[in-house]
Protein backbone atom coordinates (compact mmCIF):
# COMPACT_ATOMS: atom_id res chain seq x y z
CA UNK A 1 -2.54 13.18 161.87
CA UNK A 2 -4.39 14.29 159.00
CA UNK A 3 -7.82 16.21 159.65
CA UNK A 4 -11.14 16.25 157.21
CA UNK A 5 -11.90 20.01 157.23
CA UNK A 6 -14.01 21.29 160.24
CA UNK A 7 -17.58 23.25 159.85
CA UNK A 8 -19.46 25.54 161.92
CA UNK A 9 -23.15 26.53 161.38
CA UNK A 10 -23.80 30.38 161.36
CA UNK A 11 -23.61 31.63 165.17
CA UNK A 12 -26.78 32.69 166.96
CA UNK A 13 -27.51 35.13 170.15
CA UNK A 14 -30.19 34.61 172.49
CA UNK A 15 -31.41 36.26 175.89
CA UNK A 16 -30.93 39.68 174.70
CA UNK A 17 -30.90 42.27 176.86
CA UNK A 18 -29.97 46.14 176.89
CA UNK A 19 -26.50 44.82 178.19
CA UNK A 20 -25.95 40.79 177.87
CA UNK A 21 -26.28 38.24 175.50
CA UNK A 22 -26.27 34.22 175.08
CA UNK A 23 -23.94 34.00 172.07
CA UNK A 24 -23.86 30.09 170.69
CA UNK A 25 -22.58 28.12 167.45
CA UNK A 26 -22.41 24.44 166.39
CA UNK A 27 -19.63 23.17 165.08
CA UNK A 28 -18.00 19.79 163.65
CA UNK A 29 -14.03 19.39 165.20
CA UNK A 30 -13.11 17.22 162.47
CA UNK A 31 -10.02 16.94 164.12
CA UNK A 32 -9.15 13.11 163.99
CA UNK A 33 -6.40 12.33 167.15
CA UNK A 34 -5.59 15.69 167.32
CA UNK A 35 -7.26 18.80 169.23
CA UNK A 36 -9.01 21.91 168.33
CA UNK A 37 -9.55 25.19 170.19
CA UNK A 38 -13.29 26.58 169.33
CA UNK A 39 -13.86 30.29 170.67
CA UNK A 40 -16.51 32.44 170.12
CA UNK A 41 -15.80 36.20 169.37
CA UNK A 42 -17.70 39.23 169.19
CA UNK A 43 -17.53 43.07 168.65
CA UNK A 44 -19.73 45.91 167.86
CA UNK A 45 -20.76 46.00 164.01
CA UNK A 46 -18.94 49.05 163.62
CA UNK A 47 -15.46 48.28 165.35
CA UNK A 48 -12.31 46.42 163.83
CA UNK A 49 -11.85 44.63 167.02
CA UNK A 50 -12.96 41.56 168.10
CA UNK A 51 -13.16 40.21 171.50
CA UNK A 52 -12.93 36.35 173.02
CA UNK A 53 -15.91 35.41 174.83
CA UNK A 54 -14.84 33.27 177.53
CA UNK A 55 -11.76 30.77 177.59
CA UNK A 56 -12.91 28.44 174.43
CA UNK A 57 -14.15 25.22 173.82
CA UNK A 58 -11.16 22.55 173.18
CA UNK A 59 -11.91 19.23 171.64
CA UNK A 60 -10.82 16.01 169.70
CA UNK A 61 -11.53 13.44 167.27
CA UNK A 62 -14.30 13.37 165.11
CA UNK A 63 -17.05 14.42 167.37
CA UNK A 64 -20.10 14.44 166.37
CA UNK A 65 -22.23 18.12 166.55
CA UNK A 66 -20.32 20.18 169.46
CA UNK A 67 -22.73 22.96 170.51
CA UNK A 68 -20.72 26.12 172.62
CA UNK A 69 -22.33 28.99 173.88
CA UNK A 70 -20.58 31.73 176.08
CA UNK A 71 -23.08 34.65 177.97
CA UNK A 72 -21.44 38.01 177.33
CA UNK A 73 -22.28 41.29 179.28
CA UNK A 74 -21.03 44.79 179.39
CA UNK A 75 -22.80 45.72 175.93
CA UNK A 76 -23.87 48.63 174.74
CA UNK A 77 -27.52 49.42 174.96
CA UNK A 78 -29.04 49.86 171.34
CA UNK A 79 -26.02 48.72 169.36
CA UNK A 80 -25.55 46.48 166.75
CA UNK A 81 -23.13 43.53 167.06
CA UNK A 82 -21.15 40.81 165.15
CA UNK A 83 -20.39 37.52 166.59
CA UNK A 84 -18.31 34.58 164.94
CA UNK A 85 -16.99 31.08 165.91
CA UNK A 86 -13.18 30.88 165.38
CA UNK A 87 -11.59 27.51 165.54
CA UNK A 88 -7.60 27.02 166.01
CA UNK A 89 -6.53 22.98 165.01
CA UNK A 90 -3.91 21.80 165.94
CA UNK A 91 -4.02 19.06 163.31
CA UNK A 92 -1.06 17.36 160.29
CA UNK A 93 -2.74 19.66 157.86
CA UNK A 94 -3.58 22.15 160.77
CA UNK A 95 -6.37 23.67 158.51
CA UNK A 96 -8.28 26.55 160.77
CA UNK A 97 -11.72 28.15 160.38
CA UNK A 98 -13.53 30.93 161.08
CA UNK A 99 -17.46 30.93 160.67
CA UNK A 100 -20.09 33.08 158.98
CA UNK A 101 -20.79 35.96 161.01
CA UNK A 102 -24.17 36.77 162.98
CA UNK A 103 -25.85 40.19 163.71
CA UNK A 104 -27.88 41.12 166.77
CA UNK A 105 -29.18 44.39 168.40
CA UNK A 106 -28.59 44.92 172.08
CA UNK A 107 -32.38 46.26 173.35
CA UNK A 108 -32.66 49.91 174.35
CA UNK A 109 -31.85 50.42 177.97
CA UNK A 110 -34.40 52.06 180.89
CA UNK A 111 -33.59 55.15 181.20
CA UNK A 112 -32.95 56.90 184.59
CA UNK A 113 -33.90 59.84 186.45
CA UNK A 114 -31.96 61.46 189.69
CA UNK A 115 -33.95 64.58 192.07
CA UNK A 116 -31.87 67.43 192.02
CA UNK A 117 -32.59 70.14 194.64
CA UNK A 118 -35.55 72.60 193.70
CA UNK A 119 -34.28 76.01 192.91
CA UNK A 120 -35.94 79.12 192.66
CA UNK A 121 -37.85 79.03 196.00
CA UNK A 122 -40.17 81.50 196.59
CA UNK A 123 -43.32 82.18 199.01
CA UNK A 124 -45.74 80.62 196.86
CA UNK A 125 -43.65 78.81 194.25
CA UNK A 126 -40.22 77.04 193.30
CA UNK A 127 -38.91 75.06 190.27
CA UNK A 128 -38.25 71.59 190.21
CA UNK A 129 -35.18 70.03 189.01
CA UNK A 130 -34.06 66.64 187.89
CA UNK A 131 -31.44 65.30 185.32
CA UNK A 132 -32.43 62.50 182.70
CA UNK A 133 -29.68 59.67 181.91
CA UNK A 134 -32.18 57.97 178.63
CA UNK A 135 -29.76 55.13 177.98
CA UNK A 136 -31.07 55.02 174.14
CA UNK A 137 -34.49 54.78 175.39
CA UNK A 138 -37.30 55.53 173.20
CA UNK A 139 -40.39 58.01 173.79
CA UNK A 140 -38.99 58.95 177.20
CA UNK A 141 -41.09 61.68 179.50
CA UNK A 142 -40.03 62.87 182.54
CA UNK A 143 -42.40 64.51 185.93
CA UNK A 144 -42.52 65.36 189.07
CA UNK A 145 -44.94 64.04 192.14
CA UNK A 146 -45.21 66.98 194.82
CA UNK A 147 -46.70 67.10 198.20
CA UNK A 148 -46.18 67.93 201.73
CA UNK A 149 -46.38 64.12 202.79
CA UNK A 150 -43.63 62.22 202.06
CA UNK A 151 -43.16 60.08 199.51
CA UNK A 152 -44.94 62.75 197.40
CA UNK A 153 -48.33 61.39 195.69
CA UNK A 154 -50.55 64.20 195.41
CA UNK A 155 -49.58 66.29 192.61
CA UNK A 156 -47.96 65.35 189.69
CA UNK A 157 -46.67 67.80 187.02
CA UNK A 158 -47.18 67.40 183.01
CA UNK A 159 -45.41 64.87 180.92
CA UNK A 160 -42.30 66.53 179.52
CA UNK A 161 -41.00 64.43 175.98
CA UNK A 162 -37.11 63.71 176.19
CA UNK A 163 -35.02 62.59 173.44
CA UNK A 164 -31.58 62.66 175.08
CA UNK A 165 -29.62 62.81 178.36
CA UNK A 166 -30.33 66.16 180.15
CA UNK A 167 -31.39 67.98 182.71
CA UNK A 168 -35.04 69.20 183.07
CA UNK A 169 -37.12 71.67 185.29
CA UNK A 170 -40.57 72.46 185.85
CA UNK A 171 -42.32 75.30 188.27
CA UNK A 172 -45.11 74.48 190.35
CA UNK A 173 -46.78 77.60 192.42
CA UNK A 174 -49.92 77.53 194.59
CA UNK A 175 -47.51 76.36 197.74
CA UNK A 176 -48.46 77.59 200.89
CA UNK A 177 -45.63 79.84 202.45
CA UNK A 178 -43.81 77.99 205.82
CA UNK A 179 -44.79 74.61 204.83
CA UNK A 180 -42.37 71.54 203.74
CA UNK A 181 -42.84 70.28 200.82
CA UNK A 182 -41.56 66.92 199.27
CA UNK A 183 -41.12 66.39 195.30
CA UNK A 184 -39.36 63.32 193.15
CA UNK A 185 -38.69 63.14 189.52
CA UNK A 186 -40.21 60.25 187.46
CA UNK A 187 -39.78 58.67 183.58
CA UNK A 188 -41.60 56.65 182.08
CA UNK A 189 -40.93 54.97 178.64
């Protein structure tokens, strides 16, 4: 049968983290007896591409408000998105729509840190090593925490300023010669 044409408010994301979202949109069917398909989609701002968040939302008549969400994950830390409501009728006039589209920013993820083996051991001194993964972080430092107890606690090393993925060193001396000593790299953000 015949369908009055369907509307769908502008999309919204919620629960934003460095790698999910809670994507959502009302919408109005409009669809009379027949059905309509409503699926949200979303891609990053700067791609052609869009992708189907979950299965879709199928419905009939003329329903009142219809409120879908879908929680997508796998995003990119610090990236902009799009996200849209697409509906597919199935309708005598089969008349389709495909809402206003919605910007969000993914947050900036934690950046990571991983203890390489020192290097440069000597009698009274050795460098530390560790490698930085910043995962778009912002005003990222990396350390080290040395001792001869484990975990080390006694001595820390100066805040180094990071800006992107890397590895970083640092030389401690003043070590006594024969004597084990533990060290771990830190960030903080």
């Amino acid at each position: 049968t015949g369908a009055v044409v369907a509307s769908a408010s502008t999309p919204s994301a919620s629960s934003i983290t460095a790698s999910s979202a809670t994507i959502a949109c009302n919408y109005y069917p409009n669809v009379n007896e027949s059905t309509c398909t409503a699926l949200l989609q979303y891609k990053r701002t700067v791609d052609a591409t869009w992708t189907d968040a979950g299965t879709g939302n199928t419905d009939g008549g003329y329903a009142e408000i219809t409120t879908y969400s879908e929680a997508i994950s796998g995003l990119d830390a610090a990236t902009s998105y799009d996200v849209r409501l697409s509906i597919t009728r199935n309708t005598a006039t089969d008349t389709s729509l495909t809402s206003s589209t919605y910007s969000f920013n993914t947050l900036a993820g934690a950046p990571t840190v991983t203890t390489d083996p020192a290097s440069s051991i000597g009698i009274t001194g050795a460098t530390l090593n560790g490698t930085l993964d910043i995962n778009s972080g912002a005003g990222v430092n990396v350390s080290f925490k040395w001792d001869t107890a484990a975990p080390p606690t006694a001595n820390t090393t100066a805040n180094q300023s990071k800006t992107a993925d890397g590895s970083f060193t640092q030389n401690i001396t003043g070590l006594t010669a024969s004597t084990t000593y533990y060290f771990e790299a830190f960030t903080s953000f």
